[in-house]
PDB file of N, CA and C in Angstrom:
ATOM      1  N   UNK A   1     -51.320 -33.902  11.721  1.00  0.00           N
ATOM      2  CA  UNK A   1     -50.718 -32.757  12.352  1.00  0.00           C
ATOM      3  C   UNK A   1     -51.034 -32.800  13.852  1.00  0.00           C
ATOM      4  N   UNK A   2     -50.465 -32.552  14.767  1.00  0.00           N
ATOM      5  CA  UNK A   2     -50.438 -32.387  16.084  1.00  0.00           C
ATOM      6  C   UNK A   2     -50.708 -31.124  16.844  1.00  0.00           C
ATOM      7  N   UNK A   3     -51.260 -31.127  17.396  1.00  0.00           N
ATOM      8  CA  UNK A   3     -51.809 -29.434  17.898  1.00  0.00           C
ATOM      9  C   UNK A   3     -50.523 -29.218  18.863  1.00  0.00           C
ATOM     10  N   UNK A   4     -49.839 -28.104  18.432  1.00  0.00           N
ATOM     11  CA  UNK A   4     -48.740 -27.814  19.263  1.00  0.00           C
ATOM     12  C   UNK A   4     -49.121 -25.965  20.015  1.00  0.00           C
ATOM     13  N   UNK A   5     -49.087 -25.777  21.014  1.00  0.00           N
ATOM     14  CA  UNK A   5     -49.390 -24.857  21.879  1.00  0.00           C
ATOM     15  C   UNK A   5     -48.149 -23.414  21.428  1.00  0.00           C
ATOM     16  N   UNK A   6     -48.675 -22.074  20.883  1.00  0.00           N
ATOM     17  CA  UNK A   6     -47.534 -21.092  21.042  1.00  0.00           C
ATOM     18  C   UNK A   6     -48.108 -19.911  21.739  1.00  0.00           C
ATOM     19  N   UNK A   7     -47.191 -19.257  21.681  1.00  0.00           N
ATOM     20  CA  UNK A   7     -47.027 -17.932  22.561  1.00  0.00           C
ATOM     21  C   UNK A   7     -47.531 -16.263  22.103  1.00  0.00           C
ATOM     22  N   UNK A   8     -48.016 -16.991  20.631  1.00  0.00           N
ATOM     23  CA  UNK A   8     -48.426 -15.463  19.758  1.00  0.00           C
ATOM     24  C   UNK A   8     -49.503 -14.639  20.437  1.00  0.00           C
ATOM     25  N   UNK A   9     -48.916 -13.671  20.148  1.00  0.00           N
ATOM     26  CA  UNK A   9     -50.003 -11.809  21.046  1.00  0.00           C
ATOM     27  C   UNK A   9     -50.847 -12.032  18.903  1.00  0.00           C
ATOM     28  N   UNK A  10     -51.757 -11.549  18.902  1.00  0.00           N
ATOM     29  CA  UNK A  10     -52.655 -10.870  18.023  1.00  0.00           C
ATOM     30  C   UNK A  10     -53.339 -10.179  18.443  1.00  0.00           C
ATOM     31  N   UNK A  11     -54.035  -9.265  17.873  1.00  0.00           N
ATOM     32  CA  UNK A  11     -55.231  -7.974  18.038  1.00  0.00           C
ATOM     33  C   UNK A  11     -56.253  -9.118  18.402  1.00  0.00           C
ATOM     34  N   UNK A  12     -57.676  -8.421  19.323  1.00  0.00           N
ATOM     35  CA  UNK A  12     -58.348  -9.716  19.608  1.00  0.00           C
ATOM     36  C   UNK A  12     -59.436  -8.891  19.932  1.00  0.00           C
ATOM     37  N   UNK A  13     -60.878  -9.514  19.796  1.00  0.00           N
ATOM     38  CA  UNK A  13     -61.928  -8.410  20.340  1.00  0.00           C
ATOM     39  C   UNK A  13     -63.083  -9.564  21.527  1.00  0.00           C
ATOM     40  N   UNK A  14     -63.440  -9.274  22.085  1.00  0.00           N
ATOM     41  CA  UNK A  14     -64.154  -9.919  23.192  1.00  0.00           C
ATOM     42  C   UNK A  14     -65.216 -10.939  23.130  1.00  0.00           C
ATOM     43  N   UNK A  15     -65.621 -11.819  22.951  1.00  0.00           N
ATOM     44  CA  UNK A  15     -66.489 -12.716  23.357  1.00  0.00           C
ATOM     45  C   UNK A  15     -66.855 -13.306  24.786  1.00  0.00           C
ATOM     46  N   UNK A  16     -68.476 -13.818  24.949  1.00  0.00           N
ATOM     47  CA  UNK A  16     -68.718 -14.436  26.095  1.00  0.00           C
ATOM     48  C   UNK A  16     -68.731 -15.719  25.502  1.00  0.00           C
ATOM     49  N   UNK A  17     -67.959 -16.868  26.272  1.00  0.00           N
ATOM     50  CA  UNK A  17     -68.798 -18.296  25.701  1.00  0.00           C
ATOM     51  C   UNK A  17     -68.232 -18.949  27.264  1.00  0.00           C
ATOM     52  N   UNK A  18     -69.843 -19.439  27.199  1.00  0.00           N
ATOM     53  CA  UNK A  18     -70.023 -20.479  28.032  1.00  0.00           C
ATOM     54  C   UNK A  18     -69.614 -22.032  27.595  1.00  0.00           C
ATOM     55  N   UNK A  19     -68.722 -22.307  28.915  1.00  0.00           N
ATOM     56  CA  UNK A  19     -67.686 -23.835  28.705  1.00  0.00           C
ATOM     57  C   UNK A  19     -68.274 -25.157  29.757  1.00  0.00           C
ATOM     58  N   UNK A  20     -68.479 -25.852  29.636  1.00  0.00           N
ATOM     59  CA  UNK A  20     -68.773 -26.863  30.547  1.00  0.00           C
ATOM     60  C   UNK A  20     -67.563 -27.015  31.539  1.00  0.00           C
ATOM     61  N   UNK A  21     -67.959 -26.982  32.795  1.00  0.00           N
ATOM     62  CA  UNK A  21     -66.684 -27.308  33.876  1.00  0.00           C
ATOM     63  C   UNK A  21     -66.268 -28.506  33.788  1.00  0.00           C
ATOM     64  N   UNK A  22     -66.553 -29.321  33.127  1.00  0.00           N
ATOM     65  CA  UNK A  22     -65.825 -30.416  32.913  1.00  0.00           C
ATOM     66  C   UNK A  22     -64.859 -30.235  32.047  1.00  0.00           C
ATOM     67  N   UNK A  23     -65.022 -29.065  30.931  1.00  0.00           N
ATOM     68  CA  UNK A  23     -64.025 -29.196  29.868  1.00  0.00           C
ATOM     69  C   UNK A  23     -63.135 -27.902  30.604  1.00  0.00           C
ATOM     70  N   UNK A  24     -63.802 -26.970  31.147  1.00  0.00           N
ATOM     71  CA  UNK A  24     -62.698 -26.090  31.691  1.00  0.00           C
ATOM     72  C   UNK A  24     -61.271 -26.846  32.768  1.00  0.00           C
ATOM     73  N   UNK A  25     -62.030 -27.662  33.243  1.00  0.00           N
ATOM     74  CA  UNK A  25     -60.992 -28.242  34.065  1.00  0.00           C
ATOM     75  C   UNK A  25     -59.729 -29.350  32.908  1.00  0.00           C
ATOM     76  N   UNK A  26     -59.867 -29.674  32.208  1.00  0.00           N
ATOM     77  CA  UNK A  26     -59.451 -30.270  31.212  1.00  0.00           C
ATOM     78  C   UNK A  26     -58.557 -29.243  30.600  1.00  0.00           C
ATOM     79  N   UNK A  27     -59.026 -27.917  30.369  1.00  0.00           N
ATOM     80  CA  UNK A  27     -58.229 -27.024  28.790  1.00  0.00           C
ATOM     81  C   UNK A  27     -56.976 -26.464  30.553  1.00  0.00           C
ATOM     82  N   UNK A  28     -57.684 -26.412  31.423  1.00  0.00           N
ATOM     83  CA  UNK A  28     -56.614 -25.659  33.035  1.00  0.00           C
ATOM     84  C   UNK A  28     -55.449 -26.727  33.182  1.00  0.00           C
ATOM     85  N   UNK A  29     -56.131 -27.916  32.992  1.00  0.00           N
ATOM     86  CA  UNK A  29     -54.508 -29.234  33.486  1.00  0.00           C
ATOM     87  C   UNK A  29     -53.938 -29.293  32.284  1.00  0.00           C
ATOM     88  N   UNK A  30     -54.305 -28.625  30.922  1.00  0.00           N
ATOM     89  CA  UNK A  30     -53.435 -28.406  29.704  1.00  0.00           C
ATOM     90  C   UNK A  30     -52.214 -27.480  29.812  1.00  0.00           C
ATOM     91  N   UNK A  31     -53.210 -26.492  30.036  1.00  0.00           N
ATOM     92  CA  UNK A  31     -52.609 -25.169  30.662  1.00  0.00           C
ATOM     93  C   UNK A  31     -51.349 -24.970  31.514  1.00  0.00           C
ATOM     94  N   UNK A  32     -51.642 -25.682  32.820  1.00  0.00           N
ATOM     95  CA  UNK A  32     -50.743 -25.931  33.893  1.00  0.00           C
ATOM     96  C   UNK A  32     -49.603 -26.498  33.374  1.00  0.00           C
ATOM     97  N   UNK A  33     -49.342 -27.773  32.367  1.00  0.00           N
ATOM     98  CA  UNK A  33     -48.490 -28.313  32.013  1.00  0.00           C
ATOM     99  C   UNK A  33     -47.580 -27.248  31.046  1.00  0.00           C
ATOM    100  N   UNK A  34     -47.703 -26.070  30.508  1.00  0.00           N
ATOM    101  CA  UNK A  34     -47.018 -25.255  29.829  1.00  0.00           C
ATOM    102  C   UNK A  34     -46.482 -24.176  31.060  1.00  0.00           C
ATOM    103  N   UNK A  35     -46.160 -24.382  32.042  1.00  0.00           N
ATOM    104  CA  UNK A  35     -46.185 -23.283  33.141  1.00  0.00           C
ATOM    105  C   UNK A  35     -46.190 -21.825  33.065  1.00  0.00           C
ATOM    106  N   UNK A  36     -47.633 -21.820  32.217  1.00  0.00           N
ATOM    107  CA  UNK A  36     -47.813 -20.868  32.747  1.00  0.00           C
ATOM    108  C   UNK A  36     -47.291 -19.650  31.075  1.00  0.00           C
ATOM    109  N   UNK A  37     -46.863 -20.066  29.982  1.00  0.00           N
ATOM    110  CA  UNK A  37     -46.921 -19.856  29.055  1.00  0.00           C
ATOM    111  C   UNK A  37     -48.039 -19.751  28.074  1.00  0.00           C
ATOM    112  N   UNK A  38     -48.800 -20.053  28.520  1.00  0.00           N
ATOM    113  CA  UNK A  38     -50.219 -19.995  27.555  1.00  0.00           C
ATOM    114  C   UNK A  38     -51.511 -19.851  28.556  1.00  0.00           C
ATOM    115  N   UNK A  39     -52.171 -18.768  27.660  1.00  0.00           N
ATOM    116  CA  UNK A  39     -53.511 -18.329  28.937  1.00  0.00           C
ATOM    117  C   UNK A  39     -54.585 -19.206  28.524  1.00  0.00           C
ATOM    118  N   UNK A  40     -55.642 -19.185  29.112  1.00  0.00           N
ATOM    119  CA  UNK A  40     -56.990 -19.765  28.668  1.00  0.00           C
ATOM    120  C   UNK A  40     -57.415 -19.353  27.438  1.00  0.00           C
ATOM    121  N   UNK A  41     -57.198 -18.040  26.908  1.00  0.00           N
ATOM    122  CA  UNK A  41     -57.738 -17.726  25.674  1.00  0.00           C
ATOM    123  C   UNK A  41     -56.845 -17.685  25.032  1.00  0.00           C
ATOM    124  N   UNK A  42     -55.793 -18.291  24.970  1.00  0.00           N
ATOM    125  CA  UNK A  42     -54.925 -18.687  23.980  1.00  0.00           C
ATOM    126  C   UNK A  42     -54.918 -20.153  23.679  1.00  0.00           C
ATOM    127  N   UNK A  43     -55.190 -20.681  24.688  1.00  0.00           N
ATOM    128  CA  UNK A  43     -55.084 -22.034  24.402  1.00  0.00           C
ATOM    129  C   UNK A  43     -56.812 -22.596  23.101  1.00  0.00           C
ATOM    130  N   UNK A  44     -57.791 -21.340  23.860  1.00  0.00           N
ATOM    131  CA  UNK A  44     -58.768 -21.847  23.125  1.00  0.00           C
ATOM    132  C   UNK A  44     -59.156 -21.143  21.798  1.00  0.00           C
ATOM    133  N   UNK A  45     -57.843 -20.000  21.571  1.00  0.00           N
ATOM    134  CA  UNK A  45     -57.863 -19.790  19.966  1.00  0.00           C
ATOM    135  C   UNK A  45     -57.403 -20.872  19.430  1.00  0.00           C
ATOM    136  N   UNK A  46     -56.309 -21.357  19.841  1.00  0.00           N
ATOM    137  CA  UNK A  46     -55.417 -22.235  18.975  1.00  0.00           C
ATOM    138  C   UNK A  46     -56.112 -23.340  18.652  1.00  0.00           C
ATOM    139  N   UNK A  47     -56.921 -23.622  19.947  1.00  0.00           N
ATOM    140  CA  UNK A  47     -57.658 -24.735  19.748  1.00  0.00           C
ATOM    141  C   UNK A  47     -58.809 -25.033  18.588  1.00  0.00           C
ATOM    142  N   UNK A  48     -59.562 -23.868  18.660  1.00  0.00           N
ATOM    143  CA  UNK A  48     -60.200 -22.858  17.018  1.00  0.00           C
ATOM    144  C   UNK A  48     -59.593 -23.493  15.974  1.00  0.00           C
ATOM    145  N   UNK A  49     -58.395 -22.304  16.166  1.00  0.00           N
ATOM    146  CA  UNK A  49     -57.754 -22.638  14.325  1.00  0.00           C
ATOM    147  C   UNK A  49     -57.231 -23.827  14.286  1.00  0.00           C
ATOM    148  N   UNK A  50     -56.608 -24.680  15.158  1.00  0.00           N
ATOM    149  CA  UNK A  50     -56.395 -26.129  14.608  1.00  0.00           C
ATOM    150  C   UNK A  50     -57.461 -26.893  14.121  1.00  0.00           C
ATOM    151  N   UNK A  51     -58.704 -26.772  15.299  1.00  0.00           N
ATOM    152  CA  UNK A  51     -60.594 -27.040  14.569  1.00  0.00           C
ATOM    153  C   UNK A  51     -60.383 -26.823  13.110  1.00  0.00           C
ATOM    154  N   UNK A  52     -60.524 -25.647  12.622  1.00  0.00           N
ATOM    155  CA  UNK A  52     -60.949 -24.699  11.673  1.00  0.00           C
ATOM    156  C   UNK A  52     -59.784 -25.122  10.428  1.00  0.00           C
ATOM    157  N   UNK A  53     -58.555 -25.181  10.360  1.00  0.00           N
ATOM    158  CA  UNK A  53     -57.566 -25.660   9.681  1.00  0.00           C
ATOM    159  C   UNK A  53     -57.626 -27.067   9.447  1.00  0.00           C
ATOM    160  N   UNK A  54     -57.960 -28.097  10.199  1.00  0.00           N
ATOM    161  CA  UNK A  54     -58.353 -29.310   9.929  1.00  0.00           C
ATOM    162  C   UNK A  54     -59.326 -30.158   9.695  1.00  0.00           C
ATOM    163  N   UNK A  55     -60.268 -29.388   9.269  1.00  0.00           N
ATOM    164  CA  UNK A  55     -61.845 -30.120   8.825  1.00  0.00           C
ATOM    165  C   UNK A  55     -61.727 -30.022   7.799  1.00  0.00           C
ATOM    166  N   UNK A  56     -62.509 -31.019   7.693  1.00  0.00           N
ATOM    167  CA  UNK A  56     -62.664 -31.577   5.972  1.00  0.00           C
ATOM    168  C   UNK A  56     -63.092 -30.445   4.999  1.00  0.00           C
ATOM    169  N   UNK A  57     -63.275 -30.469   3.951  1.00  0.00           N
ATOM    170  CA  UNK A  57     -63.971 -29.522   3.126  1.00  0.00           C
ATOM    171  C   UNK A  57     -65.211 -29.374   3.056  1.00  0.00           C
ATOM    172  N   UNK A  58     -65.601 -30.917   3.062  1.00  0.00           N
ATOM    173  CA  UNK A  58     -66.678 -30.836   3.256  1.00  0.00           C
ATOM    174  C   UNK A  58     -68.101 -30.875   4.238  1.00  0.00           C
ATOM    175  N   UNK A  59     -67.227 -30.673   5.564  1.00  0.00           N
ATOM    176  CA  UNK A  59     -67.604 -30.004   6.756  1.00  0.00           C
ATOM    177  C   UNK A  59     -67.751 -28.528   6.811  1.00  0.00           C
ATOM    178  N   UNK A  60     -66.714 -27.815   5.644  1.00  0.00           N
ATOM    179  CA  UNK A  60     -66.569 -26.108   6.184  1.00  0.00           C
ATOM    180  C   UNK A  60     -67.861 -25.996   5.750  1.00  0.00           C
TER     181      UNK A  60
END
């Protein structure tokens, strides 16, 4: 399966997480390439549930 980027609003409640600037700059030139259609915390839910949807079983 291919991680494909969408546009979905959901209910959402707040977290802090600290990102390495190396990877922030990485998930931003992702970002940029959707102009501007997908925020930072969308890109890094999706990024979640594709994680979370594609591990083994016997990883969960």
């Amino acid at each position: 399966m291919v991680f494909q980027l969408k546009h979905d609003k959901i209910d959402t409640e707040n977290k802090s997480v600290r990102f390495p600037v190396d990877l922030i700059d990485r998930i931003e030139n992702a970002i940029a390439q959707t102009n501007g259609q997908v925020s930072f915390s969308g890109f890094v839910i999706q990024a979640c549930e594709y994680a979370l949807d594609n591990m083994h079983e016997s990883d969960k």
